[in-house]
Every structure is written in C-alpha cells, then in structure tokens.
PDB file of N, CA and C in Angstrom:
ATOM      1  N   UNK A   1     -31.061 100.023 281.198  1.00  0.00           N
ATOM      2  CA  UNK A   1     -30.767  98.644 280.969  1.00  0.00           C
ATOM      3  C   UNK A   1     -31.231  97.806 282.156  1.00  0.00           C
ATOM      4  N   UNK A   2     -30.685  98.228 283.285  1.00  0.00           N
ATOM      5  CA  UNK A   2     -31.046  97.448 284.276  1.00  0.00           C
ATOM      6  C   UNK A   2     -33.118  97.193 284.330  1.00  0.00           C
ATOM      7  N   UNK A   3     -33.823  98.517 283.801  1.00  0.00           N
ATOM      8  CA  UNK A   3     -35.208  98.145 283.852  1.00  0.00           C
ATOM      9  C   UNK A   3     -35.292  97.703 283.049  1.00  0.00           C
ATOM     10  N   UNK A   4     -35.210  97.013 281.689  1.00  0.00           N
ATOM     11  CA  UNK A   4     -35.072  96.059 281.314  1.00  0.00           C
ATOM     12  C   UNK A   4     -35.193  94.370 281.444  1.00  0.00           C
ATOM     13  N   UNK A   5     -33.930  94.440 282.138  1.00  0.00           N
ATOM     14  CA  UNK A   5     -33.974  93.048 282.615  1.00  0.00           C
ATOM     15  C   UNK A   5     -34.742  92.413 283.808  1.00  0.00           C
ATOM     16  N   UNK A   6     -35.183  93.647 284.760  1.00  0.00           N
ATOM     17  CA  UNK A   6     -36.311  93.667 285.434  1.00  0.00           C
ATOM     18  C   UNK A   6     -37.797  93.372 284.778  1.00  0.00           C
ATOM     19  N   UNK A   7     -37.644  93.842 284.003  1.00  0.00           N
ATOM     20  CA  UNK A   7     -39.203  93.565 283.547  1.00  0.00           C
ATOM     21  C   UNK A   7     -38.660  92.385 282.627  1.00  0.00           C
ATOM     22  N   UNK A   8     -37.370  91.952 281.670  1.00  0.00           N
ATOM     23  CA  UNK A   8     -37.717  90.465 281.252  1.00  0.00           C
ATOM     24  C   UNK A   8     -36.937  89.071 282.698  1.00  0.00           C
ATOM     25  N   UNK A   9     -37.178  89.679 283.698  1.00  0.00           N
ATOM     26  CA  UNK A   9     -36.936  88.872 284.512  1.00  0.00           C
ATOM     27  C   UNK A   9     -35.371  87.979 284.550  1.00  0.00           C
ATOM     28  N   UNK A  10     -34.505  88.791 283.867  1.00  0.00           N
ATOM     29  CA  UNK A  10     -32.984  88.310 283.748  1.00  0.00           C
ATOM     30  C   UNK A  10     -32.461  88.389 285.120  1.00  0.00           C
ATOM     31  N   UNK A  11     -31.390  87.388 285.344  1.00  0.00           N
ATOM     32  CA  UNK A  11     -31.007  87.682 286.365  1.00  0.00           C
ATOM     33  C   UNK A  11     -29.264  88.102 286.643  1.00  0.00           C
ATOM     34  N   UNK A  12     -28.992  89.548 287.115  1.00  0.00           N
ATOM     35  CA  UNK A  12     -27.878  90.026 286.400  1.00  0.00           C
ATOM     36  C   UNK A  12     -26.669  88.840 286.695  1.00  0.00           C
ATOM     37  N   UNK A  13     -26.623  88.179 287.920  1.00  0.00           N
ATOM     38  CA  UNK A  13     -25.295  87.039 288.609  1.00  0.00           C
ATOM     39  C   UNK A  13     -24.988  86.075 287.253  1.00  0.00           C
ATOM     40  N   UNK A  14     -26.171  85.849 286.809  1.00  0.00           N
ATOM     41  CA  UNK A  14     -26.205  85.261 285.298  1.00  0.00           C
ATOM     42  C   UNK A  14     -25.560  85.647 284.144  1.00  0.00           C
ATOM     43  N   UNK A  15     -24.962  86.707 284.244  1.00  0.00           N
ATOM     44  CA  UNK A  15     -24.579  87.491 283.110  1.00  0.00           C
ATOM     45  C   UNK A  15     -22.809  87.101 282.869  1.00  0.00           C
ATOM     46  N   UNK A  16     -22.178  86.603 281.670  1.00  0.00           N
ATOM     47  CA  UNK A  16     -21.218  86.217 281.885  1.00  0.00           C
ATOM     48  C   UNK A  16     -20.397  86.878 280.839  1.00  0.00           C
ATOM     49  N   UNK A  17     -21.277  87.281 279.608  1.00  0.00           N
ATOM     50  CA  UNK A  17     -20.481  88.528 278.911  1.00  0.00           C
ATOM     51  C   UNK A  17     -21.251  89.383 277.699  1.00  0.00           C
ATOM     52  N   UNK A  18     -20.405  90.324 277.870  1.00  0.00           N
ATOM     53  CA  UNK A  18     -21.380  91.799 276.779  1.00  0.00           C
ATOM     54  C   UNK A  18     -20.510  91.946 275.366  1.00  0.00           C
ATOM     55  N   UNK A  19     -21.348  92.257 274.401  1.00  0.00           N
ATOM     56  CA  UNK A  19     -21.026  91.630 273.249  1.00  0.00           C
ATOM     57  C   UNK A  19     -20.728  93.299 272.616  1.00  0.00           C
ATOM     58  N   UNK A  20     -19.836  93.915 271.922  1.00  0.00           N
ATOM     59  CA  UNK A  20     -20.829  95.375 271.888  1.00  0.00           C
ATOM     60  C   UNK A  20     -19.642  95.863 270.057  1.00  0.00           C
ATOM     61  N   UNK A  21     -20.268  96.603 269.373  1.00  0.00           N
ATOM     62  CA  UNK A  21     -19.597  96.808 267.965  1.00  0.00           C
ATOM     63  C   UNK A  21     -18.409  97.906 268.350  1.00  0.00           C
ATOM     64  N   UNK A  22     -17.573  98.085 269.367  1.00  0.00           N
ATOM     65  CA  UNK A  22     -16.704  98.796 269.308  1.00  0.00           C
ATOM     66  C   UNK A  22     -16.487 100.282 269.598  1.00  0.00           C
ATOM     67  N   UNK A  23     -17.682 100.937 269.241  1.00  0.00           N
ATOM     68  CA  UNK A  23     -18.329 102.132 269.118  1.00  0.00           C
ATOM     69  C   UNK A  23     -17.793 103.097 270.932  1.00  0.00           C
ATOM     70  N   UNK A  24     -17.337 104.067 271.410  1.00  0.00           N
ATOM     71  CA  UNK A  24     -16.638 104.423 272.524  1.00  0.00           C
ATOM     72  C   UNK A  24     -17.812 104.484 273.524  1.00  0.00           C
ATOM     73  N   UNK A  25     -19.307 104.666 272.825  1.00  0.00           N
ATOM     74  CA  UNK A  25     -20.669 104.645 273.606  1.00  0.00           C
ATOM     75  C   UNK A  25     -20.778 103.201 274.230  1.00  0.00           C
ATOM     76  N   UNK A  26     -20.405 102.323 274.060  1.00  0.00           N
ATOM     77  CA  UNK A  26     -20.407 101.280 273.946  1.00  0.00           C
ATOM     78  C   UNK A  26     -19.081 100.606 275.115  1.00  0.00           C
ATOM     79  N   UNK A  27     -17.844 100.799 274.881  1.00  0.00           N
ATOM     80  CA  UNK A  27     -17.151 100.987 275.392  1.00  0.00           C
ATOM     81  C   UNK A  27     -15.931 101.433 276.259  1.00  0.00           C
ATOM     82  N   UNK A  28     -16.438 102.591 276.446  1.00  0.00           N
ATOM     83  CA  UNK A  28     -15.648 103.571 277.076  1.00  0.00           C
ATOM     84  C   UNK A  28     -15.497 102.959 278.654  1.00  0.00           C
ATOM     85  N   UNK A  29     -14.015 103.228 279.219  1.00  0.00           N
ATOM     86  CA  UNK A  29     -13.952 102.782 280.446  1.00  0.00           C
ATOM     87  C   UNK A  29     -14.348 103.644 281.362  1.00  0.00           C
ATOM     88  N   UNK A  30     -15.064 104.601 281.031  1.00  0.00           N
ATOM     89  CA  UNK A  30     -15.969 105.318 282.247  1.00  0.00           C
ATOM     90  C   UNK A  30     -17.121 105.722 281.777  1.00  0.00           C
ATOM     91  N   UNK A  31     -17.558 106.037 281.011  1.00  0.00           N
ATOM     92  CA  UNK A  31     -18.876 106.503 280.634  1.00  0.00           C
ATOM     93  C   UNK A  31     -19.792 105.458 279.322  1.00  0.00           C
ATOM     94  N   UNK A  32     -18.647 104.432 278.692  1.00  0.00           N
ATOM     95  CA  UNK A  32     -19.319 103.826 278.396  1.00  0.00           C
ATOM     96  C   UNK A  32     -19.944 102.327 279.147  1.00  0.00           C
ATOM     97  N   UNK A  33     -20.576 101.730 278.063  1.00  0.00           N
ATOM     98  CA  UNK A  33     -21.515 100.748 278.414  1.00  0.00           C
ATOM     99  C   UNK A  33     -20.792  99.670 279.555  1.00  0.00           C
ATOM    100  N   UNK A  34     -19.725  99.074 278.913  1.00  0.00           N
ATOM    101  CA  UNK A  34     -19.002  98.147 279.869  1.00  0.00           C
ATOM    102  C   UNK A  34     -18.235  99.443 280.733  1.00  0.00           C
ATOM    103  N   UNK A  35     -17.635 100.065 280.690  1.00  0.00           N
ATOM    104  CA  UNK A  35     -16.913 100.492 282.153  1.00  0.00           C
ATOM    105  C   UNK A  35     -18.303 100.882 282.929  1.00  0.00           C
ATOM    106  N   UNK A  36     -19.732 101.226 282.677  1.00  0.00           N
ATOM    107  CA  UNK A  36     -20.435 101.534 283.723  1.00  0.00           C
ATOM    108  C   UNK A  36     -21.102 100.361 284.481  1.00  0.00           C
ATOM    109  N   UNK A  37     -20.853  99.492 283.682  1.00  0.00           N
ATOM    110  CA  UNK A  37     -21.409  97.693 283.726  1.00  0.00           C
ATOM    111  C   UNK A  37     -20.261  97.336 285.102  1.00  0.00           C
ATOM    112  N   UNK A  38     -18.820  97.373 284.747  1.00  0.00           N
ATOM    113  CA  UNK A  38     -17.807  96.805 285.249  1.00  0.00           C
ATOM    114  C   UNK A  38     -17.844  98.011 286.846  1.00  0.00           C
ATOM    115  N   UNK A  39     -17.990  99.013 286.931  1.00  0.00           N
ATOM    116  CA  UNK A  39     -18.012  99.767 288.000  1.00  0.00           C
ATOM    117  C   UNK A  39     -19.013  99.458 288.840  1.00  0.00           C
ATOM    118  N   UNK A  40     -20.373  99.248 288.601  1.00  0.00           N
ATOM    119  CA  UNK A  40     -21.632  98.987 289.260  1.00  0.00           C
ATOM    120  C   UNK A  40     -20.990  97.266 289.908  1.00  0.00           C
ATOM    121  N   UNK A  41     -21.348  97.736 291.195  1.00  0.00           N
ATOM    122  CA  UNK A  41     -21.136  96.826 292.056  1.00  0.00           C
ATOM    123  C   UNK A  41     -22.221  94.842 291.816  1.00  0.00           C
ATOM    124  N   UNK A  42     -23.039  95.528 291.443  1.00  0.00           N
ATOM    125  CA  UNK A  42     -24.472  94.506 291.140  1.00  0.00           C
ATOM    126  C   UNK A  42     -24.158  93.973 290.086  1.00  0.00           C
ATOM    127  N   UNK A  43     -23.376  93.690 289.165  1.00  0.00           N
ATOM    128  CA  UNK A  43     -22.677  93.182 287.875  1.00  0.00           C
ATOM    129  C   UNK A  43     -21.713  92.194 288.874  1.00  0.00           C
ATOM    130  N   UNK A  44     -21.656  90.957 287.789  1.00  0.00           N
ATOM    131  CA  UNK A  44     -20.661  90.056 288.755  1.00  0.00           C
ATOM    132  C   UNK A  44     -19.847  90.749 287.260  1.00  0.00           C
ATOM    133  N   UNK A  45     -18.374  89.657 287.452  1.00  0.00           N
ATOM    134  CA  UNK A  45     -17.018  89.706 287.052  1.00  0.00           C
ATOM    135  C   UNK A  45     -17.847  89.097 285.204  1.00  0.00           C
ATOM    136  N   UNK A  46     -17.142  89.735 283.961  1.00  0.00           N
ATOM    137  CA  UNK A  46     -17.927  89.062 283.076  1.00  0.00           C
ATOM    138  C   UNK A  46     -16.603  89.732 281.627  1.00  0.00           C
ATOM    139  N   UNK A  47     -16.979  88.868 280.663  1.00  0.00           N
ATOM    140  CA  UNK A  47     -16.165  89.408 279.405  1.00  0.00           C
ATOM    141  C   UNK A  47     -16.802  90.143 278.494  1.00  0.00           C
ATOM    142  N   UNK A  48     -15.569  90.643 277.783  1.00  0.00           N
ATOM    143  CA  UNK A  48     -16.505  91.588 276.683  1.00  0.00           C
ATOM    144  C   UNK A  48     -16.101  91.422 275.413  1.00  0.00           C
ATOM    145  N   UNK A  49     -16.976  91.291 274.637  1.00  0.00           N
ATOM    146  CA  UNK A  49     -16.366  90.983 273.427  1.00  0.00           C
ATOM    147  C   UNK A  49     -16.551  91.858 272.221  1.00  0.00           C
ATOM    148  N   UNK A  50     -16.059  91.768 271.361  1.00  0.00           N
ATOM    149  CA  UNK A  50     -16.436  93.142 269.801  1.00  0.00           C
ATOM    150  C   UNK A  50     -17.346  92.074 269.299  1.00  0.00           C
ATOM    151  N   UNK A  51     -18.406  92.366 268.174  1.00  0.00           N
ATOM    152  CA  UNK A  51     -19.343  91.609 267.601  1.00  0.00           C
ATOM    153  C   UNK A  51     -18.440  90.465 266.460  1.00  0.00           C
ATOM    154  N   UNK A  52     -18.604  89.472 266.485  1.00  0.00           N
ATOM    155  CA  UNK A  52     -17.992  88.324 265.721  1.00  0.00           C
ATOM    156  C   UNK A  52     -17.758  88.670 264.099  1.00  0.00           C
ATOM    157  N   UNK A  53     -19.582  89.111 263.996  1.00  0.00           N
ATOM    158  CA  UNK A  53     -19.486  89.429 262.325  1.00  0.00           C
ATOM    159  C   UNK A  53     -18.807  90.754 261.944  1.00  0.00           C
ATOM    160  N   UNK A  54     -18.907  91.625 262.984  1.00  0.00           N
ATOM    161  CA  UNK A  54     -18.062  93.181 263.151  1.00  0.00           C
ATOM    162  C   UNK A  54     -16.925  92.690 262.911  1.00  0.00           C
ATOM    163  N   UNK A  55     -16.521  91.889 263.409  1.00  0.00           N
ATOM    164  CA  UNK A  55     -15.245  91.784 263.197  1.00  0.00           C
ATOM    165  C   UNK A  55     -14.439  91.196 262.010  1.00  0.00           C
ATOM    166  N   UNK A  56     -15.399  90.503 261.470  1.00  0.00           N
ATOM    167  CA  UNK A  56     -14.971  89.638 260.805  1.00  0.00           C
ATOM    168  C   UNK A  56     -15.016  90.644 259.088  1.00  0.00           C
ATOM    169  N   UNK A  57     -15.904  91.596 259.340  1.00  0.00           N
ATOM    170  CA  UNK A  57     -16.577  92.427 258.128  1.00  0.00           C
ATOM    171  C   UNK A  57     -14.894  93.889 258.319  1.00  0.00           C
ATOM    172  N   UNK A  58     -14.342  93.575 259.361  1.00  0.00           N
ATOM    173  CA  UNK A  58     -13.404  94.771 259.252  1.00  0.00           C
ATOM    174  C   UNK A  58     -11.846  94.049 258.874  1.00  0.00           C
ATOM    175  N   UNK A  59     -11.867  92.504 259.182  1.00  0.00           N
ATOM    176  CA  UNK A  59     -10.707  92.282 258.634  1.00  0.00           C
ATOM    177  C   UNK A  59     -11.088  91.959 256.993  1.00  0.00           C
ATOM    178  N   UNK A  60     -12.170  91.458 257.064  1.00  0.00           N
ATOM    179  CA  UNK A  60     -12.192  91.289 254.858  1.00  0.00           C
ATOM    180  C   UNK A  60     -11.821  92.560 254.663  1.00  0.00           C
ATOM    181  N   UNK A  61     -12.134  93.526 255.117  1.00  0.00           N
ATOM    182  CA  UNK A  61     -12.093  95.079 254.186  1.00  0.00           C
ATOM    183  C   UNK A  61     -10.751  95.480 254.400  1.00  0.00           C
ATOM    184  N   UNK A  62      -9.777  94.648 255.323  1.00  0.00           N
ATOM    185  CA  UNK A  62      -8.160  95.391 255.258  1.00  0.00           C
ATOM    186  C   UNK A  62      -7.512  94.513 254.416  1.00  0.00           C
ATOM    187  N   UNK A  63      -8.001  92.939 254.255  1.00  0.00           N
ATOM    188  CA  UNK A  63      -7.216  92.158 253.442  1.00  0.00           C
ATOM    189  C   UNK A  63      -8.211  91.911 251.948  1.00  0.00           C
ATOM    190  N   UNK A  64      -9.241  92.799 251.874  1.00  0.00           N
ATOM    191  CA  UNK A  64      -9.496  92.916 250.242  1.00  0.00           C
ATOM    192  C   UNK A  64     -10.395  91.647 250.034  1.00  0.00           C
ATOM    193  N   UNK A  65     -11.196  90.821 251.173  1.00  0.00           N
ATOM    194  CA  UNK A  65     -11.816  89.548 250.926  1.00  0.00           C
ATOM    195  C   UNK A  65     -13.029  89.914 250.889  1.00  0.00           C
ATOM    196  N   UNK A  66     -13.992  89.176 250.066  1.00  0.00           N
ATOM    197  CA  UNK A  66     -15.386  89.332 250.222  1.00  0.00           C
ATOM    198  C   UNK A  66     -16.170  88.285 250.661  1.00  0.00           C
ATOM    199  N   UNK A  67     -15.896  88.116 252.462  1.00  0.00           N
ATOM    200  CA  UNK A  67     -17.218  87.161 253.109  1.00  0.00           C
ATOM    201  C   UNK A  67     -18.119  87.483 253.016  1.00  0.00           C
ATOM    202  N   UNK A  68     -18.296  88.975 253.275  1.00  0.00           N
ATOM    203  CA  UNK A  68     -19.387  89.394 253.785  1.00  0.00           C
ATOM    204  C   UNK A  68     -20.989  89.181 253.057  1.00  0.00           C
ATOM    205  N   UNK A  69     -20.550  89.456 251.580  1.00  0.00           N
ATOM    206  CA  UNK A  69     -22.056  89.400 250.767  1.00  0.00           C
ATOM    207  C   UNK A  69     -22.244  87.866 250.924  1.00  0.00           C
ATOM    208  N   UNK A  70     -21.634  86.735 250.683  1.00  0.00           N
ATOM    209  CA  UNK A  70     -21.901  85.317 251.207  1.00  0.00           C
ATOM    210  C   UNK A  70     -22.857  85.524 252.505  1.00  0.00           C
ATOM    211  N   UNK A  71     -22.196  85.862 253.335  1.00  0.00           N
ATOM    212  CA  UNK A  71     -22.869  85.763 254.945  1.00  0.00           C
ATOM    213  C   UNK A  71     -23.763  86.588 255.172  1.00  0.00           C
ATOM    214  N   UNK A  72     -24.199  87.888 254.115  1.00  0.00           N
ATOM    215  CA  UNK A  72     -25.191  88.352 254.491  1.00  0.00           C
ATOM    216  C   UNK A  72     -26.461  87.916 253.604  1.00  0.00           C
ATOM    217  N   UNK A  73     -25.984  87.508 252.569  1.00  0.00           N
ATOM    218  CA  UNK A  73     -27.098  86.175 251.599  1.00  0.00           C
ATOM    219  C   UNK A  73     -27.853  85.600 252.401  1.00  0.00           C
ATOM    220  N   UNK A  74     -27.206  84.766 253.043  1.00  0.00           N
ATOM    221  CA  UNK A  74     -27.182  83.620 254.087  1.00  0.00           C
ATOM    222  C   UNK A  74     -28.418  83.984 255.149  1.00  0.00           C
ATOM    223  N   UNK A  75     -27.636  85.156 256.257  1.00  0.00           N
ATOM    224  CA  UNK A  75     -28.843  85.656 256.951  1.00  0.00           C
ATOM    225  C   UNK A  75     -30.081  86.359 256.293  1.00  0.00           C
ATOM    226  N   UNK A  76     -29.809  87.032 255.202  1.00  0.00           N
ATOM    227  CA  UNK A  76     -31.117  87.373 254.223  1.00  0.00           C
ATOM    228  C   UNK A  76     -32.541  86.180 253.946  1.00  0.00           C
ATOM    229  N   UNK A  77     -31.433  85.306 253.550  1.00  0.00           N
ATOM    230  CA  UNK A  77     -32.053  83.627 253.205  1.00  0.00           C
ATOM    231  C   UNK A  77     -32.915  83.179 254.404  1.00  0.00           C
ATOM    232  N   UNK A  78     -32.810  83.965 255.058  1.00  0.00           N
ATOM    233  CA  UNK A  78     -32.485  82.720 256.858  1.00  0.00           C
ATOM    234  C   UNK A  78     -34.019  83.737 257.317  1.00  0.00           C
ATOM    235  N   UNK A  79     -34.059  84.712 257.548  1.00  0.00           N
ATOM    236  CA  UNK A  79     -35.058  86.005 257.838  1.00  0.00           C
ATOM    237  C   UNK A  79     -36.292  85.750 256.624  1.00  0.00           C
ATOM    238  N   UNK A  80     -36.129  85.679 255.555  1.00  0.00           N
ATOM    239  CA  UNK A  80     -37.084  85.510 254.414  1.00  0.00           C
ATOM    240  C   UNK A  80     -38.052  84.380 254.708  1.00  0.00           C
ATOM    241  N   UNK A  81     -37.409  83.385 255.703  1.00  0.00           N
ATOM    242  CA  UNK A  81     -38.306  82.245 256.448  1.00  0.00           C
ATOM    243  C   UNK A  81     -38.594  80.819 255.321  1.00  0.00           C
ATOM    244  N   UNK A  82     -37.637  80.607 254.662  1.00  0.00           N
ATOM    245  CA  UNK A  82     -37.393  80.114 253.643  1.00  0.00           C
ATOM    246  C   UNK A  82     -36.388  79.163 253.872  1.00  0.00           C
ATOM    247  N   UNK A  83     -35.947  78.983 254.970  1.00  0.00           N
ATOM    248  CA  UNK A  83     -35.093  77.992 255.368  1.00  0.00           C
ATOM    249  C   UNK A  83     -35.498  76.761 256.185  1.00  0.00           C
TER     250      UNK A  83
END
C-alpha cells in the first residue's frame, strides 16, 4: 500500500480515514489493514469506517427491505454512461 501511494504521489499526513467492508483482513487489530495502518508510526491519527452501501445492504436484509436493487439500478444506470 504504502508503494502505491508513492508512485500516485499521495501524501500519507493527508489521510483522514479508511473505509473498509468489515472483512477481519481488513480489520483486524493486529494483522489487519487498519490495526497495521494505526500501529505504523508514519500514519497520522485517522477514522475508520464500514462501507456506507455495505452497510446499508446488511440492515435491508435483517429488516426484510429492498433498497438495494433501486441503488444498484441507479449505479448500473450511472456506469452505462447514460446519465
């Protein structure tokens, strides 16, 4: 990751938060993505968040709602270049 942002010229002090689907690769407080982010000294102080639509796609499915095919229409619509 870090060569990465080296070669797109990011600058890490800039970084104010990591977005990530939940997954323990992702977030594990030692081996995953943010605890190795949050341990590395060269990372300033930053938030983390679960993905918006992740999230939003796991509460329709406990309360029985269907956003999701709407909102994935939508971005379908949106990618097709038709907007």
């Amino acid at each position: 990751m870090m060569a990465a942002f080296a070669k797109a010229n990011l600058p890490i002090p800039k970084l104010t938060a990591i977005a990530t689907d939940g997954a323990p690769a992702m977030i594990g407080s030692v081996n995953g993505l943010v605890g190795l982010c949050k341990a590395d000294q060269t990372f300033p102080e930053f938030w983390n968040f679960h993905y918006i639509i992740h999230r939003e796609q796991l509460v329709s499915k406990s309360l029985n709602l269907y956003v999701m095919k709407p909102v994935m229409e939508i971005v379908n619509y949106i990618r097709t270049g038709k907007a």
